[in-house]
Protein backbone atom coordinates (compact mmCIF):
# COMPACT_ATOMS: atom_id res chain seq x y z
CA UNK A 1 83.40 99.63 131.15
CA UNK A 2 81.35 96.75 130.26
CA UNK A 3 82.37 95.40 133.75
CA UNK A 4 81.31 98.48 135.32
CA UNK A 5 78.38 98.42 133.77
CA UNK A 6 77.65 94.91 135.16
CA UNK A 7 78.61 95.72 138.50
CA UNK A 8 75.75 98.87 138.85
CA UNK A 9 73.48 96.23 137.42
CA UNK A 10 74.26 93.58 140.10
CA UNK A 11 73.51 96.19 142.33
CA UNK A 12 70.26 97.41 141.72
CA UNK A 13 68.69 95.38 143.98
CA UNK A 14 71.16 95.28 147.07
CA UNK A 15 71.05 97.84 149.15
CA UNK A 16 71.42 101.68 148.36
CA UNK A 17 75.22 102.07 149.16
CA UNK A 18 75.85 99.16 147.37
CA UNK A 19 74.22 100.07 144.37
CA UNK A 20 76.61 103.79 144.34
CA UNK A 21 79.73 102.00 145.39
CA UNK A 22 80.56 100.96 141.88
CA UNK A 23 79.33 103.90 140.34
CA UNK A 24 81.61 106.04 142.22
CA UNK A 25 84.53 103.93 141.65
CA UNK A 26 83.34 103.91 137.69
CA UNK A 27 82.97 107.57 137.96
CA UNK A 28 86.43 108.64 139.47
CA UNK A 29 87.90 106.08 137.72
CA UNK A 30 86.58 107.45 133.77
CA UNK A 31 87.49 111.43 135.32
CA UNK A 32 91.08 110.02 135.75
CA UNK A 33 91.70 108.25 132.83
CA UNK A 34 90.45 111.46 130.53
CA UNK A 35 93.08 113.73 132.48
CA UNK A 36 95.99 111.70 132.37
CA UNK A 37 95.01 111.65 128.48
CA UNK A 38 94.68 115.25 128.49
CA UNK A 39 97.58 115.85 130.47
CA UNK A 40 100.10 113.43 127.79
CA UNK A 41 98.41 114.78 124.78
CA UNK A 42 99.85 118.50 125.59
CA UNK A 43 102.67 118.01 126.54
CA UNK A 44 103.53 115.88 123.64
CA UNK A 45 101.58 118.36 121.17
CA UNK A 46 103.44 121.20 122.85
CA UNK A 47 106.68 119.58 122.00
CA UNK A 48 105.82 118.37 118.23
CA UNK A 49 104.46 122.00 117.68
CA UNK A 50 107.11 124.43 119.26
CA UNK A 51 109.82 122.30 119.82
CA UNK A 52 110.35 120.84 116.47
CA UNK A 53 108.34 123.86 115.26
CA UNK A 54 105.74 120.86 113.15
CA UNK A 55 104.04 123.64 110.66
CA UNK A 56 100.88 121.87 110.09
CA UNK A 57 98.39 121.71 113.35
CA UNK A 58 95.41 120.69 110.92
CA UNK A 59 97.64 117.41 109.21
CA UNK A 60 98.05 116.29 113.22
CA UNK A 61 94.34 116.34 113.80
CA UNK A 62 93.81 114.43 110.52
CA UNK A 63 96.51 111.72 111.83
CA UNK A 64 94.47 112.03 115.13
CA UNK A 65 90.87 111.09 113.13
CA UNK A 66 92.66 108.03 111.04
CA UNK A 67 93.92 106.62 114.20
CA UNK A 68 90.79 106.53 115.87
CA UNK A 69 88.80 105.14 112.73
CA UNK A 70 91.71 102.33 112.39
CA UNK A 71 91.21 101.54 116.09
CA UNK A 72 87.71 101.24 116.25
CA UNK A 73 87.22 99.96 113.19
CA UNK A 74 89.63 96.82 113.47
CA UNK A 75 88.04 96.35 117.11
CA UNK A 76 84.49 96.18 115.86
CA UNK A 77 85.67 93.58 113.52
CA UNK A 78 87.30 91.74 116.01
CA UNK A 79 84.14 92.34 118.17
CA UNK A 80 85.89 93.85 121.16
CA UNK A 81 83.84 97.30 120.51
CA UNK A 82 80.36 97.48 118.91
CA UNK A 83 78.48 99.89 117.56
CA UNK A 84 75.54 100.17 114.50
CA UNK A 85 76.64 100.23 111.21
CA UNK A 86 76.40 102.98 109.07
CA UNK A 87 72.56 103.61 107.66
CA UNK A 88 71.32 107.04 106.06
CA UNK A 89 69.65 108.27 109.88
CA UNK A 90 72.98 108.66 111.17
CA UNK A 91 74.10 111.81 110.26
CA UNK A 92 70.95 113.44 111.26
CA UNK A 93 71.32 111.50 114.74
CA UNK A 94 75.15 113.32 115.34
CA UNK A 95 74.35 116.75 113.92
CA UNK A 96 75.70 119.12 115.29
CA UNK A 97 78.98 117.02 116.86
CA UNK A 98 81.06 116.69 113.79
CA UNK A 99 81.13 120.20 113.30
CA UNK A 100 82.21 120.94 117.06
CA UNK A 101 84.08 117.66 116.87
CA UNK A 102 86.49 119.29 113.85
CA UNK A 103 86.28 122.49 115.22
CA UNK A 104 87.64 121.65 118.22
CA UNK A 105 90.25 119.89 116.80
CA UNK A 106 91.62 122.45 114.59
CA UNK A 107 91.57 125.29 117.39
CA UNK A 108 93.05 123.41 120.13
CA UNK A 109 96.06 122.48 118.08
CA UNK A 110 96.23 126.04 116.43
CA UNK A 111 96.16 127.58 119.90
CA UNK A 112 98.72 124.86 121.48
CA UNK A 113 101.61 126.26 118.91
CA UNK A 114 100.81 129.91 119.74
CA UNK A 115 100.53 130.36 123.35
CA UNK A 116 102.96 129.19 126.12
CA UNK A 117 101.71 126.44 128.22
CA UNK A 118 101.01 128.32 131.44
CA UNK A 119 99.09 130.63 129.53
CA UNK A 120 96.76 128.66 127.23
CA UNK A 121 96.12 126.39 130.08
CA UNK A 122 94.54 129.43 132.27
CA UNK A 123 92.56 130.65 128.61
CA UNK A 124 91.24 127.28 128.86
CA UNK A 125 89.34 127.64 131.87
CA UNK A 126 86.78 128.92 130.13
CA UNK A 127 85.22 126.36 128.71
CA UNK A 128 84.39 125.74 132.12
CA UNK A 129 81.82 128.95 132.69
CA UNK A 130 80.82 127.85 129.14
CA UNK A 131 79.76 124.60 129.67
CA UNK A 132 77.79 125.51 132.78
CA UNK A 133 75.80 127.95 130.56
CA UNK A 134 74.97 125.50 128.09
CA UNK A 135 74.44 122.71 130.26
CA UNK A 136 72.03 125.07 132.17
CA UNK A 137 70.46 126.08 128.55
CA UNK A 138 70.15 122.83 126.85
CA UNK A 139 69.99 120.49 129.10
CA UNK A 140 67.98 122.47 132.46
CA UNK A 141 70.76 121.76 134.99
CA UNK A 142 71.17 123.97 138.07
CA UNK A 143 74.15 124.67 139.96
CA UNK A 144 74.65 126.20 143.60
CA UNK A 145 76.05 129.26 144.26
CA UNK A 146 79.24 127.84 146.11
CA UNK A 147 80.09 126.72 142.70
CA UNK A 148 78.69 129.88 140.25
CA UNK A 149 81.06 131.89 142.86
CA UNK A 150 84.17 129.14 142.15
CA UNK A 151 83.68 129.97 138.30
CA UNK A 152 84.15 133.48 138.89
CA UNK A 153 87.08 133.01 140.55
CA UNK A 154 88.70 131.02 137.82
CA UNK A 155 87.60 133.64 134.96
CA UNK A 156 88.63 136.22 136.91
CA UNK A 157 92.44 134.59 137.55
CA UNK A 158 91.97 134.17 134.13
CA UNK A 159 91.45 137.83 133.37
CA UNK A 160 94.18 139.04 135.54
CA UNK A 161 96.48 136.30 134.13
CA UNK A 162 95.68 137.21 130.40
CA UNK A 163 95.63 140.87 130.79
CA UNK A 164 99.87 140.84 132.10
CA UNK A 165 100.79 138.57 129.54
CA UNK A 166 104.00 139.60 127.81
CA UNK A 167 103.85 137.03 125.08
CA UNK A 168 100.46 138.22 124.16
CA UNK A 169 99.27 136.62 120.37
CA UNK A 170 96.13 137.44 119.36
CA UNK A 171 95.76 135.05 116.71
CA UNK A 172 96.29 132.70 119.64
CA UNK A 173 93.96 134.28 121.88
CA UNK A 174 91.37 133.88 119.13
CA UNK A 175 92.28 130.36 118.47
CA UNK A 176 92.04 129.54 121.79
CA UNK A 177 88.82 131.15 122.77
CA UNK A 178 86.95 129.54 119.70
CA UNK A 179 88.83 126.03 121.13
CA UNK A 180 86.88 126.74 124.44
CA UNK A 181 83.33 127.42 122.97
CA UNK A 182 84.20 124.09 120.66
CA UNK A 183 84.89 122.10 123.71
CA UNK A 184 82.24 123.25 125.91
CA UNK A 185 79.31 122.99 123.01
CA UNK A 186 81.12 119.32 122.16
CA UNK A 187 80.86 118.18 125.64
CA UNK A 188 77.28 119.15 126.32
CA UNK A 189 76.01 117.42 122.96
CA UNK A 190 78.19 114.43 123.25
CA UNK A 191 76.43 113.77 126.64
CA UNK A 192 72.85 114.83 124.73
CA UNK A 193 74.26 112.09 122.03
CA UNK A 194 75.27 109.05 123.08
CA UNK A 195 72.10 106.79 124.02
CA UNK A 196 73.15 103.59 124.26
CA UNK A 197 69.89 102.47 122.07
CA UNK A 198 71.28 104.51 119.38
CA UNK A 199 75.04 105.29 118.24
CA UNK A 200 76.55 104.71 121.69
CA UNK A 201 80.18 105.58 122.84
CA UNK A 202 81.53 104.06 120.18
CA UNK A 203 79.14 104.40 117.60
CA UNK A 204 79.90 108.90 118.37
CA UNK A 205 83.41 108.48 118.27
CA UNK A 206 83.47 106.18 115.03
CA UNK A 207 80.98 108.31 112.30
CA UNK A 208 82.27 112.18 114.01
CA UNK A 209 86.05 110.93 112.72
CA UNK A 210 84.49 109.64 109.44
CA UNK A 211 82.35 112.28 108.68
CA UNK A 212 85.08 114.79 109.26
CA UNK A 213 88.36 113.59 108.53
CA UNK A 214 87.46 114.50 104.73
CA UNK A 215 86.60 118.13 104.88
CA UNK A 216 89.56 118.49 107.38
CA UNK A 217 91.58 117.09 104.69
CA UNK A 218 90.23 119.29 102.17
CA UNK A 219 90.73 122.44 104.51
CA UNK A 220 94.63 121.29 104.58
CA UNK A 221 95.05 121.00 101.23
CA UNK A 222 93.25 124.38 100.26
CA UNK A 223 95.21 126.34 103.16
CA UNK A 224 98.26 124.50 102.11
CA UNK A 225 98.54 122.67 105.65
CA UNK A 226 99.28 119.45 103.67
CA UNK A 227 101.79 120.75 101.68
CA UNK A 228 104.20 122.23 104.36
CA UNK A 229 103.43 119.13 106.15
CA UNK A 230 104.87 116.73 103.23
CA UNK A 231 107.85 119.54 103.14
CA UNK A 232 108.79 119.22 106.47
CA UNK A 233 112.03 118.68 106.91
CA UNK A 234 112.14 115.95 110.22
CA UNK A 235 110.13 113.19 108.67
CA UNK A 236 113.58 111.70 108.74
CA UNK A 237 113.96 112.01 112.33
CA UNK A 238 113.16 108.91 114.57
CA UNK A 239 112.31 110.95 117.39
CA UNK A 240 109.79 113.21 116.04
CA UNK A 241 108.11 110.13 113.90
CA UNK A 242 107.71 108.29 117.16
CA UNK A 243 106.23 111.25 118.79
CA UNK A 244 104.21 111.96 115.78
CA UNK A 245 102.74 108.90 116.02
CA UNK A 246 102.04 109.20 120.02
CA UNK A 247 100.17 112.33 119.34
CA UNK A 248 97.99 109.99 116.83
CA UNK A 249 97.17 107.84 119.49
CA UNK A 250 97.41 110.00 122.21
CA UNK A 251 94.05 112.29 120.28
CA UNK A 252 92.05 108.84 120.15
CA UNK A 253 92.64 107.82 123.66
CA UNK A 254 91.95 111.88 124.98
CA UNK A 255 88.33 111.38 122.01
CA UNK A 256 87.75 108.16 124.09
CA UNK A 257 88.53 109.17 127.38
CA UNK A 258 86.32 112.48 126.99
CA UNK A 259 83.08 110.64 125.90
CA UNK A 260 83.63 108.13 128.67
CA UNK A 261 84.23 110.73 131.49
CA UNK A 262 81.16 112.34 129.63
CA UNK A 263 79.18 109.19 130.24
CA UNK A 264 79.71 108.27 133.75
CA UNK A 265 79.46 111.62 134.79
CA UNK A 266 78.55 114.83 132.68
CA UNK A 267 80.05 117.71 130.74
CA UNK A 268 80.62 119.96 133.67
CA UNK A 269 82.67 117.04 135.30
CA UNK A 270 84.87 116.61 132.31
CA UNK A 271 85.39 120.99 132.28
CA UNK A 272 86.40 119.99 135.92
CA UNK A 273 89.01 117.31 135.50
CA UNK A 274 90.64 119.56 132.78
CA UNK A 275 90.91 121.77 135.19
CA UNK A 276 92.85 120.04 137.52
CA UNK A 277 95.29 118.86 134.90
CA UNK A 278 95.75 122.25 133.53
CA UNK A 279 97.24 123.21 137.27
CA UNK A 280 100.17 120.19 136.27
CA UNK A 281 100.46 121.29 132.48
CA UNK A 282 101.10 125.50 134.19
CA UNK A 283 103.78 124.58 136.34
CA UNK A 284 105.38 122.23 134.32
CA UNK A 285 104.91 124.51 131.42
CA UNK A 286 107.16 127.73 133.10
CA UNK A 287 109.67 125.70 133.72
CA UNK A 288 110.18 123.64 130.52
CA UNK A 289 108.25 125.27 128.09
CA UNK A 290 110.62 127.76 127.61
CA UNK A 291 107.96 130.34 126.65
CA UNK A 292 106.93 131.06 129.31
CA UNK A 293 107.73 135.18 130.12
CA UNK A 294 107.27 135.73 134.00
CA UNK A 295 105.63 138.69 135.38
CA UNK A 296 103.84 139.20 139.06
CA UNK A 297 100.92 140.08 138.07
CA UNK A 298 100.28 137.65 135.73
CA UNK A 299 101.53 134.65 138.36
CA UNK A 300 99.11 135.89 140.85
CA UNK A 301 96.08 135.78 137.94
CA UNK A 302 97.58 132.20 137.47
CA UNK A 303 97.48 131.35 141.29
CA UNK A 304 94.02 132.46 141.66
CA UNK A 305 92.19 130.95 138.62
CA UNK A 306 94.29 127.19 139.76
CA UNK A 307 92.78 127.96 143.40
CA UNK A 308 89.39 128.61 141.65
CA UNK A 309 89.82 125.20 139.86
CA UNK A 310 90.38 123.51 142.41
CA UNK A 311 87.71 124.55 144.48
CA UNK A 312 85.23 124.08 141.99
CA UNK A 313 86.49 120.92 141.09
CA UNK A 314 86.19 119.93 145.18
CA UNK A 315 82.60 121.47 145.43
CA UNK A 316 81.75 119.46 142.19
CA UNK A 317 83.29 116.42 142.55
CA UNK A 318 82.63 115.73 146.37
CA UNK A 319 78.72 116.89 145.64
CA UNK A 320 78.67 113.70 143.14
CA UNK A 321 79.90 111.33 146.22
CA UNK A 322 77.40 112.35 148.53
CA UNK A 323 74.48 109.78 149.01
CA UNK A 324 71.96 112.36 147.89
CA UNK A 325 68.29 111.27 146.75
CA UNK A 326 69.14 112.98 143.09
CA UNK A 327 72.18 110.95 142.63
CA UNK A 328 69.86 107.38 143.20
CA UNK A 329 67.19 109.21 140.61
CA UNK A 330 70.39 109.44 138.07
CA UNK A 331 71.76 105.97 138.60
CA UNK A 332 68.26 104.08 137.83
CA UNK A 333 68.33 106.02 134.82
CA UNK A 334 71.69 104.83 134.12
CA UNK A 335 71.09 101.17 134.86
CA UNK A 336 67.36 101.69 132.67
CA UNK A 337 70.09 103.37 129.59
């Protein structure tokens, strides 16, 4: 990153292509390190969740928020990382983000036990139409109509997809759908958030995990999360620990990978690189999820919203590579951050 950073610097004062080369390369190279992250994370969720039926979705998320305060918090002193240390205008500088960041948490690994993978992949395209809303509402972007008409698409897949689904859970569905306005909100303040003068990557990442990891705790203990976690009955088992543990480090990397993909491009972008995973995570998903229930009519909703992914990912992601005037605008005010 730093490198990156460096490398936009150096050119600022060579010629215009030279001064977008590295930012492209920067760019594409963040939005592929948050969806191989995203992709790992649900598979391996999926399997600790359903396969080896883990009771406790809130304890995971907890393991997920000690992980990433262990990490960042040895780095910083080992002055790899660096961020501001903790002062009493810091929580007033993050609110809302813990809130969505917990949020978030909880309902994405509520909704990964209940849903099959083809299926809560395509309810998660909706954080997609989402986050253009609010990233229209809070922070005055505009979008063409090639790509409004490419979000349709996808909800409407998503519709047709949902509406056959013979596994239907509504508790899921509702988990699910609260996941996607969690995500979307999270991603659009996250960007709003991290000024480099202020908390920073780092700095976001570090205080949402503190700030939260003690109410989630106390929401698993009152719900009795914690306790059927402690009675599980595979803590034993090698296997699952290791896996357990992969989650834990697999939810910091997919944190980190998020605000960075967040950074070098914007919330949108990261709604759009989900997207593109979630066509891997589908197929993979009917044929070893083993939850999968087939139907026509809901493989043809699934067809449509992946071909509505991917051509809004195409429309949005080639837009960001063309040498337009509004791109140059955005990278002086990167290089000036």
């Amino acid at each position: 990153m730093t490198a990156g950073g460096q490398a936009e610097a150096e050119g600022a004062g060579a010629e215009p292509g030279a001064a977008r080369l590295p930012s492209r390369v920067v760019r594409l190279l963040s939005a592929l390190f948050y969806g191989t992250c995203s992709f790992l994370i649900v598979l391996v969720n999926k399997a600790l969740l359903t396969t080896y039926g883990f009771p406790s979705p809130i304890f995971l998320g907890i393991g997920q928020m000690a992980a990433t305060i262990m990490i960042l918090y040895v780095s910083k002193l080992n002055k790899i990382v660096h961020f501001p240390d903790f002062d009493k205008k810091i929580p007033v500088k993050l609110f809302p983000l813990p809130l969505l960041y917990v949020g978030n948490h909880i309902s994405g690994l509520s909704s990964t036990s209940k849903l099959s993978l083809p299926m809560f992949t395509v309810l998660r395209k909706f954080t997609i139409p989402l986050t253009l809303l609010l990233e229209t509402i809070i922070l005055g972007k505009q979008y063409s109509l090639n790509i409004i008409v490419s979000v349709f698409a996808i909800v409407l897949g998503a519709f047709i997809a949902a509406g056959s689904d013979l596994a239907f859970n509504l508790e899921g569905y509702i988990f699910v759908f609260l996941n996607d306005i969690f995500t979307a909100a999270n991603g659009v303040y996250t960007k709003q958030k991290m000024d480099p003068k202020e908390l920073g990557k780092y700095g976001v990442l570090f205080y949402n995990a503190c700030f939260m990891i003690i109410p989630t705790l106390i929401i698993s203990v009152s719900t009795g999360d914690l306790r059927q976690a402690t009675e599980f009955n595979q803590w034993k088992n090698a296997l699952f620990i290791l896996q357990f543990l992969l989650s834990c480090f697999l939810g910091f990397l997919l944190m980190y990978s998020t605000v960075l993909c967040s950074y070098y491009n914007s919330a949108l972008t990261t709604a759009v690189v989900g997207a593109i995973k979630n066509v891997s995570v589908a197929y993979i998903g009917m044929l070893i999820g083993g939850d999968y229930i087939f139907s026509l009519l809901n493989f043809v909703g699934l067809n449509i919203c992946m071909a509505g992914g991917l051509r809004y990912s195409f429309l949005t992601l080639s837009s960001q590579l063309k040498p337009k005037p509004v791109d140059e605008e955005n990278i002086g005010l990167d290089l000036k951050n």
